[in-house]
Protein backbone atom coordinates (compact mmCIF):
# COMPACT_ATOMS: atom_id res chain seq x y z
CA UNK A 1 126.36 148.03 -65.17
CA UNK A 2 125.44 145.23 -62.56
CA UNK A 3 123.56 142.08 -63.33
CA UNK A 4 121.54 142.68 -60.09
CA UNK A 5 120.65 146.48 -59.59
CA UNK A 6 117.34 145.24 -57.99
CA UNK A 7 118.61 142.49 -55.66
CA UNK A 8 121.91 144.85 -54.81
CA UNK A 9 119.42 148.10 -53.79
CA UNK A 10 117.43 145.81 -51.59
CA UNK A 11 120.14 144.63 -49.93
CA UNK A 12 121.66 147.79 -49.47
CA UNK A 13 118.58 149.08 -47.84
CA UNK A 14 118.28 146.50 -46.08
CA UNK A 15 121.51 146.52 -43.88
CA UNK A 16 120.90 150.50 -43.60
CA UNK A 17 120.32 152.26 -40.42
CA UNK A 18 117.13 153.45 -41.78
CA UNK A 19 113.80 154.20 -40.19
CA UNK A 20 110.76 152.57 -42.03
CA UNK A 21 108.13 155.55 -42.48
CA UNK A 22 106.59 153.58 -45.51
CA UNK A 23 104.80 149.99 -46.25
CA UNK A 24 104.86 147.62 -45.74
CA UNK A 25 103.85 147.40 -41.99
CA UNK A 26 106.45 144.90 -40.44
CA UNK A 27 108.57 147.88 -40.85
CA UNK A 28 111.34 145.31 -41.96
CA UNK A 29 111.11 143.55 -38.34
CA UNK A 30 111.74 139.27 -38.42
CA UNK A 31 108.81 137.56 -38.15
CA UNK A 32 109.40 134.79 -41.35
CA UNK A 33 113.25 136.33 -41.44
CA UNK A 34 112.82 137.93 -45.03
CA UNK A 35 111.06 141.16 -43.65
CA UNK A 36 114.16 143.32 -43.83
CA UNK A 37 114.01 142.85 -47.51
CA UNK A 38 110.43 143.08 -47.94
CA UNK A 39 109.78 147.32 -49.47
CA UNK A 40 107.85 149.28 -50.90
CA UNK A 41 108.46 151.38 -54.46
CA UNK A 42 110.57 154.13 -51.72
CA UNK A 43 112.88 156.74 -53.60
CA UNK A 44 115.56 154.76 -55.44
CA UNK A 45 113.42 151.51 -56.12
CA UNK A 46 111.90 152.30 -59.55
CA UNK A 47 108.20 151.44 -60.02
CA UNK A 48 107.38 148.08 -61.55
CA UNK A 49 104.81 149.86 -64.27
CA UNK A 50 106.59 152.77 -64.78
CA UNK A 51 110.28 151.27 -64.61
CA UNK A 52 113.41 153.98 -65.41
CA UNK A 53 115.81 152.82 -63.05
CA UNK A 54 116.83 149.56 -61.59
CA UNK A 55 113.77 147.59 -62.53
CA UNK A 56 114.30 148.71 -66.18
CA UNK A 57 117.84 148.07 -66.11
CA UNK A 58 117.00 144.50 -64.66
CA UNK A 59 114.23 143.81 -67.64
CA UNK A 60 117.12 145.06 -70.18
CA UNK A 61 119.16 142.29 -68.45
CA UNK A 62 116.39 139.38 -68.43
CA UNK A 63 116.09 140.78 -72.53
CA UNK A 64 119.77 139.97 -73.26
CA UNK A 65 119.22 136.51 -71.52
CA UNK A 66 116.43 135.87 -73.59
CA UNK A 67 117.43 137.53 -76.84
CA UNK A 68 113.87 139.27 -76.68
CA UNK A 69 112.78 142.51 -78.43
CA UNK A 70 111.96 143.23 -74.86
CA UNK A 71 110.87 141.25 -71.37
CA UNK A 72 108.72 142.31 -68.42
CA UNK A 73 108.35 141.14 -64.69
CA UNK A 74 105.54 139.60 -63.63
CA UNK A 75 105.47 139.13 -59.61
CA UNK A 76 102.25 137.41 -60.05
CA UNK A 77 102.78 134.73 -62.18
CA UNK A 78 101.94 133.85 -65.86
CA UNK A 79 98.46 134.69 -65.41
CA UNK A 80 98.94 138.17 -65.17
CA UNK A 81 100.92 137.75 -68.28
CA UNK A 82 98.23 135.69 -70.02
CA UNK A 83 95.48 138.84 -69.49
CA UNK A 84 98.38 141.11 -70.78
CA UNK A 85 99.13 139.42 -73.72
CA UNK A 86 95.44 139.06 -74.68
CA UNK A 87 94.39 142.50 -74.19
CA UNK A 88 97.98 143.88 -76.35
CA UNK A 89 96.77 141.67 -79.32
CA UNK A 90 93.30 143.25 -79.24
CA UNK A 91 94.73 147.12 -79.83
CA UNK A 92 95.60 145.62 -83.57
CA UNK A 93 92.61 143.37 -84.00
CA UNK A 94 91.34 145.96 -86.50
CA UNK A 95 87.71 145.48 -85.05
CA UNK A 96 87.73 141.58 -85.17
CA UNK A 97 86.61 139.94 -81.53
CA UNK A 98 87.41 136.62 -81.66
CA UNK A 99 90.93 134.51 -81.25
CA UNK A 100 91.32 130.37 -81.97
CA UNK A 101 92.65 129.10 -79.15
CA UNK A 102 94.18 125.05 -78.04
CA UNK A 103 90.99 123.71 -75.81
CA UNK A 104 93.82 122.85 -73.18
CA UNK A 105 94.07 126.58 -72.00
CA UNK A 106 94.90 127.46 -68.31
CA UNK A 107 91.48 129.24 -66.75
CA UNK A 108 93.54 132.35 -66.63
CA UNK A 109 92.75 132.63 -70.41
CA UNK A 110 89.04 132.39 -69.60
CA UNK A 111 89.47 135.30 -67.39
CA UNK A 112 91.06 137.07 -69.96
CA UNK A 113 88.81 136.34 -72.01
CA UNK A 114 86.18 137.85 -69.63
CA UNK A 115 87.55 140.57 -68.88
CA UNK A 116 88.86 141.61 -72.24
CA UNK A 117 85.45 140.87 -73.70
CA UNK A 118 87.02 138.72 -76.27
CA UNK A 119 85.09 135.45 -77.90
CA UNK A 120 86.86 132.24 -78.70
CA UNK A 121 87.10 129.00 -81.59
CA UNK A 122 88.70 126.18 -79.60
CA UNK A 123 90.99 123.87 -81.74
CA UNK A 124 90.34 119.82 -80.04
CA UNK A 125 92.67 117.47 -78.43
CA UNK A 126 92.33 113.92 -77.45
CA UNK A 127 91.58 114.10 -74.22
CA UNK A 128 90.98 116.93 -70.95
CA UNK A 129 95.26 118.05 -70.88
CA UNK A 130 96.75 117.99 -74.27
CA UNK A 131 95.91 119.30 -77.43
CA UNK A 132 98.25 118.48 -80.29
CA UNK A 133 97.60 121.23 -83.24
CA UNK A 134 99.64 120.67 -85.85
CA UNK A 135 100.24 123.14 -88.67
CA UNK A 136 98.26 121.69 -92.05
CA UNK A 137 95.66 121.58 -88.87
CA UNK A 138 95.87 125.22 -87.84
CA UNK A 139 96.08 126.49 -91.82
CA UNK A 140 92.79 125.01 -92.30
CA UNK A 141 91.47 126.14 -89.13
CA UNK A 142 92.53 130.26 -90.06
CA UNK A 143 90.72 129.90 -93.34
CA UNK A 144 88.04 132.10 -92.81
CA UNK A 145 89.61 135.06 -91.40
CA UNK A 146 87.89 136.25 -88.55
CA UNK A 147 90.40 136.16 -85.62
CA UNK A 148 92.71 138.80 -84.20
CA UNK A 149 95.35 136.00 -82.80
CA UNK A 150 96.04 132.46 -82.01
CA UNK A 151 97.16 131.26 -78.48
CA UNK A 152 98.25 127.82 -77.90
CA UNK A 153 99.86 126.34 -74.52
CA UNK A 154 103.03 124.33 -75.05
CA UNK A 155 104.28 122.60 -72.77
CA UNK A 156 101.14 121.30 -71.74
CA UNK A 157 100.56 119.90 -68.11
CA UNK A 158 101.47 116.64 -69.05
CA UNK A 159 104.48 116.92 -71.20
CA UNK A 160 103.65 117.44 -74.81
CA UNK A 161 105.51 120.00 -76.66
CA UNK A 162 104.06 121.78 -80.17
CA UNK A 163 105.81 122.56 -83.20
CA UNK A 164 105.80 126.22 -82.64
CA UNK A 165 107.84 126.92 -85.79
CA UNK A 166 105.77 125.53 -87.85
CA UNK A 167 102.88 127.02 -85.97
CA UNK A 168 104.19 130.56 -85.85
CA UNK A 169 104.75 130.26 -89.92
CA UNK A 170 101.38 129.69 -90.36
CA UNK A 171 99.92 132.40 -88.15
CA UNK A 172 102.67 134.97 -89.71
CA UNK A 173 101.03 133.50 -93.38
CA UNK A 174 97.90 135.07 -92.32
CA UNK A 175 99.34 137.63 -90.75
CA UNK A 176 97.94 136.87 -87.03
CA UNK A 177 100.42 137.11 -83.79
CA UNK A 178 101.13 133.69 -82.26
CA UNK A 179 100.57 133.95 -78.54
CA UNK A 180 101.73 130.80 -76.06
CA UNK A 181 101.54 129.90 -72.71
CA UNK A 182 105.04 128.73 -72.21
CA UNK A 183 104.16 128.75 -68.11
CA UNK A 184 106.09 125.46 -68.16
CA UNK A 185 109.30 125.91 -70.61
CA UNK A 186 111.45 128.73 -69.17
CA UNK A 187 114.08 126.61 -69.01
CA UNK A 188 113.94 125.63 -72.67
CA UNK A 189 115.73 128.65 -73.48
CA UNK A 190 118.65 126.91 -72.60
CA UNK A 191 117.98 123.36 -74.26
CA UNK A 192 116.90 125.62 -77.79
CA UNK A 193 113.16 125.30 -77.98
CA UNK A 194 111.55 128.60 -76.59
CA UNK A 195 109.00 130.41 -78.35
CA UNK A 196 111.11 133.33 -78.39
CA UNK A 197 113.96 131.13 -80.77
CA UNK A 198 110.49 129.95 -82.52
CA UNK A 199 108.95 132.25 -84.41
CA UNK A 200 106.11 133.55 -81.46
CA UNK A 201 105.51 137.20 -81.18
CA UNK A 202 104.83 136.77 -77.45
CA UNK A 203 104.91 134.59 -74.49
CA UNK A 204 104.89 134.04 -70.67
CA UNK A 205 107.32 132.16 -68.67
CA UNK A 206 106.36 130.90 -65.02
CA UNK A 207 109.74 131.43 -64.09
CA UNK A 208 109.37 129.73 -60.29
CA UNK A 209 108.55 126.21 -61.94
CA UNK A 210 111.68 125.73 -63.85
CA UNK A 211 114.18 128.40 -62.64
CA UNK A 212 115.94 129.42 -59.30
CA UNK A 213 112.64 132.04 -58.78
CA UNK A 214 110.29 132.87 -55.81
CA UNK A 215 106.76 131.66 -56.56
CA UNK A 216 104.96 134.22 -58.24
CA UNK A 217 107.60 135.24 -60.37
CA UNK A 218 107.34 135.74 -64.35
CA UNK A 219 108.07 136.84 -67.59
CA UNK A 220 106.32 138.66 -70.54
CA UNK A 221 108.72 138.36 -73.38
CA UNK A 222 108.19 140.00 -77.24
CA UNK A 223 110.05 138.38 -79.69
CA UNK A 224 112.45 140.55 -81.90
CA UNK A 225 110.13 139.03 -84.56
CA UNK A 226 106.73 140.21 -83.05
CA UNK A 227 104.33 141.67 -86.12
CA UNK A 228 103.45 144.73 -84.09
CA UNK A 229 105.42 146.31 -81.34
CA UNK A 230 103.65 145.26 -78.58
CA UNK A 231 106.26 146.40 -76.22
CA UNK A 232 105.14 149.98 -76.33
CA UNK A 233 101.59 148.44 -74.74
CA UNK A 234 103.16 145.77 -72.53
CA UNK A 235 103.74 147.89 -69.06
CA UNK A 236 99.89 149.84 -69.69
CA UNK A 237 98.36 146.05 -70.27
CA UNK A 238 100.10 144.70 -67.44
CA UNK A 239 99.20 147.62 -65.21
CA UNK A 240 95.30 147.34 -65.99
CA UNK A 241 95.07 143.79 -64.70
CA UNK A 242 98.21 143.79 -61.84
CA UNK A 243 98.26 144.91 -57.93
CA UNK A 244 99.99 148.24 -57.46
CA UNK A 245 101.56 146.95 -55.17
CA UNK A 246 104.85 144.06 -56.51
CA UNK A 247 106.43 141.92 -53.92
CA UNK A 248 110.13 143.38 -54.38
CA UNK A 249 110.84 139.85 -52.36
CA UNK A 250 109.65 138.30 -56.11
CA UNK A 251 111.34 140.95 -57.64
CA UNK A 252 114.83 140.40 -56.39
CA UNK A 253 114.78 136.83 -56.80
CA UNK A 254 113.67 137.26 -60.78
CA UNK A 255 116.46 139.67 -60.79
CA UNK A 256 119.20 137.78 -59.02
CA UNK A 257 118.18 134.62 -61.18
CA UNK A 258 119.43 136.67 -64.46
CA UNK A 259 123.24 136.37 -63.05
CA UNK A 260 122.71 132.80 -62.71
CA UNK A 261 121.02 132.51 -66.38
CA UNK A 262 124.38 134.48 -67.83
CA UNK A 263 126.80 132.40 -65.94
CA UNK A 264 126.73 128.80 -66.39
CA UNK A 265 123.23 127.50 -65.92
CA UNK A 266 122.86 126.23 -69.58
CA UNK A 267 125.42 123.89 -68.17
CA UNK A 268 122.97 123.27 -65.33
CA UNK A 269 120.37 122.44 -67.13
CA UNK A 270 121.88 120.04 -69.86
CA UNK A 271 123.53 118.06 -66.47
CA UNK A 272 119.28 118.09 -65.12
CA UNK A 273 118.40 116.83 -69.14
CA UNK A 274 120.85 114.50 -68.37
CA UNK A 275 119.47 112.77 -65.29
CA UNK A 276 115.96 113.25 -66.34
CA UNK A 277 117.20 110.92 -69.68
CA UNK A 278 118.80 108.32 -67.17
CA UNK A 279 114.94 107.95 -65.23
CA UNK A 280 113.19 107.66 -68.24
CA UNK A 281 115.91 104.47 -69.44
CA UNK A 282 115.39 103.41 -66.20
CA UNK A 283 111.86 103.93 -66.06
CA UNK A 284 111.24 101.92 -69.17
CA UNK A 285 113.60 98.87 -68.47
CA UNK A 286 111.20 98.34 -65.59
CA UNK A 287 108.33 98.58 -67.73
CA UNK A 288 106.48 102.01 -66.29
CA UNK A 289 105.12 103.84 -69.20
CA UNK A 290 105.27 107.29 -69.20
CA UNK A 291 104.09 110.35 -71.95
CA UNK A 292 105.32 113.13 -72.98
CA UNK A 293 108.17 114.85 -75.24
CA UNK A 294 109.30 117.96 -72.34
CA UNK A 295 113.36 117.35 -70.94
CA UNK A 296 112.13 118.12 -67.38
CA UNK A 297 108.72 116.51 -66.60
CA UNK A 298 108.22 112.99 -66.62
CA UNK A 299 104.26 112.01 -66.96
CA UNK A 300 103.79 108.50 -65.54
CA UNK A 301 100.66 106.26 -66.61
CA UNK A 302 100.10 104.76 -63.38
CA UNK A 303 97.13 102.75 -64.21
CA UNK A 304 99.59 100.46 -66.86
CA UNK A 305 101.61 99.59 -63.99
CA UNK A 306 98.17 98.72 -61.86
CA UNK A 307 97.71 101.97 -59.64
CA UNK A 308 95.54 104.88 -59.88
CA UNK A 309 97.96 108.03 -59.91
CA UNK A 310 96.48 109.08 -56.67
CA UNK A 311 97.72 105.58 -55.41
CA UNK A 312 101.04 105.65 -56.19
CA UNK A 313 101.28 109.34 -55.38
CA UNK A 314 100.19 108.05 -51.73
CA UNK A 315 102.84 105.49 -51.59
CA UNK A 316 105.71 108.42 -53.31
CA UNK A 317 104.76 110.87 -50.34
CA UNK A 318 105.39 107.78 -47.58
CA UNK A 319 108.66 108.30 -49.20
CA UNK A 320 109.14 111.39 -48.74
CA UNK A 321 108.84 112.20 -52.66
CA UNK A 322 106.09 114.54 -53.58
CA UNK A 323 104.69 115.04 -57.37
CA UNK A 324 103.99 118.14 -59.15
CA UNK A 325 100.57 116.74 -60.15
CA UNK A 326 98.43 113.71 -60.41
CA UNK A 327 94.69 112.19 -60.51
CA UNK A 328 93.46 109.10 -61.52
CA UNK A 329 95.47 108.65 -64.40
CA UNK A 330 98.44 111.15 -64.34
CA UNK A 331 101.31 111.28 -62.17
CA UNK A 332 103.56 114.39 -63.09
CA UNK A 333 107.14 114.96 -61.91
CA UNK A 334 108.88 118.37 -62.61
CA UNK A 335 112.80 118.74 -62.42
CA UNK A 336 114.69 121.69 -62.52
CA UNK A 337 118.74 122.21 -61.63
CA UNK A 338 117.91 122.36 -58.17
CA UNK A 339 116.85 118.63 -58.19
CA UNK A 340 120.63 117.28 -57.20
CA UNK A 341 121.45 113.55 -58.30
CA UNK A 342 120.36 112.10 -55.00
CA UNK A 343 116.88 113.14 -56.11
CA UNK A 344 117.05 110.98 -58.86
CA UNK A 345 118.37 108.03 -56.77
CA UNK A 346 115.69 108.02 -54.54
CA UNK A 347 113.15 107.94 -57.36
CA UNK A 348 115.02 105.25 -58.71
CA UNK A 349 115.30 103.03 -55.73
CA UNK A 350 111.54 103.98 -55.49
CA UNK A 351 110.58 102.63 -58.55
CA UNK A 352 112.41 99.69 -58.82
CA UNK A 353 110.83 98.30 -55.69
CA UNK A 354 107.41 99.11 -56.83
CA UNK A 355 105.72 95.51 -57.30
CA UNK A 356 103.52 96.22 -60.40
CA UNK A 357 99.97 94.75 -60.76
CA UNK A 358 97.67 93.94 -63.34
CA UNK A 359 96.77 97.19 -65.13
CA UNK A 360 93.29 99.18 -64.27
CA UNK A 361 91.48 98.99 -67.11
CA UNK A 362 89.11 101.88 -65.82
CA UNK A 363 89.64 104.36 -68.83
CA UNK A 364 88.69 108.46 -68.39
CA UNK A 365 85.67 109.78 -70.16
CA UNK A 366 86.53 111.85 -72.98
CA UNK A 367 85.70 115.73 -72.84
CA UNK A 368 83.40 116.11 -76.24
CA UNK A 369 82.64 119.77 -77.83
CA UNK A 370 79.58 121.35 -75.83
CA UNK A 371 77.44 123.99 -76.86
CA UNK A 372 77.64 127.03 -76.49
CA UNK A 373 74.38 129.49 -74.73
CA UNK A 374 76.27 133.11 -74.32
CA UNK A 375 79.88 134.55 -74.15
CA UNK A 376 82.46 133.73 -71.61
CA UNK A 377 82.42 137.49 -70.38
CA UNK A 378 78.06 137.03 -70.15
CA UNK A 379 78.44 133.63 -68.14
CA UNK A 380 81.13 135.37 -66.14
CA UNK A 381 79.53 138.33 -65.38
CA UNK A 382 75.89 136.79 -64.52
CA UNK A 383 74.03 136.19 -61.75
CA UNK A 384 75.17 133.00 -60.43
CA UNK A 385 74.58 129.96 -58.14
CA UNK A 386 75.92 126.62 -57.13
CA UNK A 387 74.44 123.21 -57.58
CA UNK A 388 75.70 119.80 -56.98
CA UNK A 389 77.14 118.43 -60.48
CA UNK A 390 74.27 115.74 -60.71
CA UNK A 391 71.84 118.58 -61.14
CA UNK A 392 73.82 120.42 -63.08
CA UNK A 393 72.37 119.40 -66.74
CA UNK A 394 71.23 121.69 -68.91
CA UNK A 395 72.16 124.50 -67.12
CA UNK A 396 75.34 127.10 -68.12
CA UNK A 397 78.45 127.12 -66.24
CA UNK A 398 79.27 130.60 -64.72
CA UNK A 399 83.15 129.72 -63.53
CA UNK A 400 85.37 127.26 -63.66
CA UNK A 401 85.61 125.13 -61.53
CA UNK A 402 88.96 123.56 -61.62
CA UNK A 403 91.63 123.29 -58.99
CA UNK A 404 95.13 124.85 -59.68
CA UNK A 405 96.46 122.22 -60.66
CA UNK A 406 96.03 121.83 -63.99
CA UNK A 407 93.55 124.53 -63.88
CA UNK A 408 92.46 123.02 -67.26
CA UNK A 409 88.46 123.45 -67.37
CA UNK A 410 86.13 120.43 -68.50
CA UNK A 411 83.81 122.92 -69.44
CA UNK A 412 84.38 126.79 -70.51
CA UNK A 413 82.19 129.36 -69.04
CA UNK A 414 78.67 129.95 -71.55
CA UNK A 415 78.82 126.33 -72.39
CA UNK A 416 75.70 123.86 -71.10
CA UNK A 417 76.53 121.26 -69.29
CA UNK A 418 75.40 117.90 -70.41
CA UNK A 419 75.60 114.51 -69.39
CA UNK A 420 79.31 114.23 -70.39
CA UNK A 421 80.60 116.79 -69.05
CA UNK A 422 78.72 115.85 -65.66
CA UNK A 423 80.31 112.44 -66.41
CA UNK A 424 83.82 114.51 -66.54
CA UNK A 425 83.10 116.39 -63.15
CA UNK A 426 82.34 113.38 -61.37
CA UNK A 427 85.22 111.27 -62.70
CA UNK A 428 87.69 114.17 -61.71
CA UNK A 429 86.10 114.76 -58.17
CA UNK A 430 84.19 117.84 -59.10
CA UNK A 431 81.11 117.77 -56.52
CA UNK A 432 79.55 121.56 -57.25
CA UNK A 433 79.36 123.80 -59.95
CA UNK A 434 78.42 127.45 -60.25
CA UNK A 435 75.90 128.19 -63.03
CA UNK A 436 74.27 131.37 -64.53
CA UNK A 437 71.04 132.15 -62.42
CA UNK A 438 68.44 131.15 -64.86
């Protein structure tokens, strides 16, 4: 059985002397140079959504990887997963609408949430990215017994990483799926902290951010522990929210990936842990703070050192080093095993020239609970217009309205905007807003 059907048939194909009389129109002709393996779901190719043959061999591969109950492709990125996962914990919700969710929450869940006509409790955090639920918290929270699931997202943005065991045995108390974003943590299957080793009946793994994968690439992944058997709904769910049409460019790199995964890149990854533990010593002997418990992002508090983060990501990209994220007060760096140890040097001769000032003492405005005028799917599906954010108050968002990244929303769609959150916009450089025609 090989550890690449999908990547070997592709290139097969590709080196044939075959005439193209399907998709997609380059008709495998060099333009970018990666058209000859660019197809379509042709006789031999299996069908992402109704996968027999090599695709379904490959997921049975990315399964044994994982140690899953089972694991599904995603060529368009968690989010896909996200609506998926959603919509497969509704068939079981035994009429009940709503699920308790961490405030934190990609907007991909609030399109879920739209489009799966589902309501939502948010659980609090501290502040816009992070929201640190703890068990005794969560117990308390699932008291009264009206939702179908909870969904948390560890890793968060910035760093901060949940007790999902302890999380998972208090949803599995009440008898309620656990459902996380793991978008950030497919590597953490090989440092021993994925949901899947965790107790969480299902996640989704970005698998470009942390693994050798083409952007857009994914995983769905039921745990062997799972309270239903999702898996039987997983390719239908996917199917109702996907193209028709997979990149089998995405494909083949997810695929090709799992022969790296089964060979030594556990090794990979503990030598990446290893120089991401070296920055942080560093880091701290030269007295820049940084947040965060995650092995391979580093979340630097700029304004302790005297900079905004959009300052010091200005003087990182003069150096040729470019962050994963940052704004005012955030400056996130994400390493993976294809960061090499001149990567790190560079940072480190970066920071250790960096003449520090005195700190900014300019704090961010905290996000407070707003309330709520209709449903996420009513806001969603209204009428709707845009204003500038200082006329925004009193009216109710429509969208979000957040950039990707973090994609976190200061407000949720059906909330009304008040003079915080119009505070929040304008700190985080949010000019317009759409709102429900009123």
């Amino acid at each position: 059985m090989s550890k690449t059907p999908i990547y070997d048939f592709v290139q097969k194909y590709a080196q044939g002397e075959n005439v193209r009389l399907h998709m997609p129109g380059h008709k495998g002709k060099r333009n970018l140079g990666c058209e000859m393996y660019d197809i379509t779901e042709i006789c031999g190719a299996d069908s992402l959504f109704e996968a027999e043959g090599i695709i379904a061999q490959s997921e049975r591969n990315l399964s044994s990887v994982f140690e899953t109950r089972a694991s599904f492709y995603s060529t368009e990125g968690s989010s896909l997963c996200i609506r998926a996962m959603l919509f497969m914990a509704m068939q079981y919700a035994d009429g009940k609408k709503k699920v308790l969710a961490g405030r934190n929450a990609h907007k991909s869940f609030m399109s879920a949430l739209a489009l799966c006509d589902a309501d939502v409790d948010w659980l609090y955090g501290d502040d816009l990215y992070s929201c640190k639920i703890s068990p005794d918290e969560l117990d308390a929270a699932l008291t009264n017994g009206e939702y179908f699931a909870v969904y948390v997202t560890s890793p968060d943005y910035l760093g901060n990483v949940l007790d999902i065991k302890g999380l998972s045995i208090v949803c599995h108390k009440h008898n309620l799926p656990l459902i996380v974003d793991n978008a950030h943590g497919a590597y953490m299957k090989f440092t021993g902290n994925h949901p899947m080793d965790n107790g969480a009946d299902m996640c989704c793994d970005s698998a470009h951010k942390t693994l050798p994968c083409l952007t857009g690439s994914a995983y769905l992944h039921i745990s062997k522990s799972a309270i239903k058997p999702y898996e039987k709904d997983a390719k239908r769910a996917m199917s109702l929210f996907a193209s028709t049409s997979p990149s089998y460019l995405i494909l083949a790199s997810m695929d090709k990936a799992n022969e790296e995964m089964l060979g030594d890149f556990k090794n990979k990854v503990a030598e990446t842990c290893r120089l991401c533990d070296e920055l942080k010593a560093e880091l701290s002997h030269l007295g820049i703070e940084f947040t965060g418990r995650e092995k391979l992002k580093i979340n630097i508090k700029p304004k302790t050192a005297g900079f905004l983060g959009t300052e010091l990501a200005s003087l990182l990209e003069k150096n040729g080093i470019y962050p994963e994220f940052y704004d005012k007060d955030n400056l996130v760096m994400m390493f993976s095993p294809g960061n090499g140890a001149e990567d790190f040097e560079r940072l480190t001769s970066f920071f250790r020239g960096l003449k520090k000032r005195e700190p900014v003492q300019q704090t961010a405005p905290v996000v407070k609970r707003l309330e709520r005028a209709m449903s996420v799917r009513e806001a969603v599906f209204s009428p709707q217009r845009s204003v500038p954010v200082n006329l925004a108050e009193g009216k109710i968002l429509a969208s979000a309205c957040v950039s990707c990244p973090p994609a976190i929303p200061i407000a949720v769609c059906g909330e009304i905007i008040d003079k915080c959150a119009i505070e929040c916009f304008e700190y985080y450089d949010i000019d317009v807003v759409n709102v429900v025609e009123q």
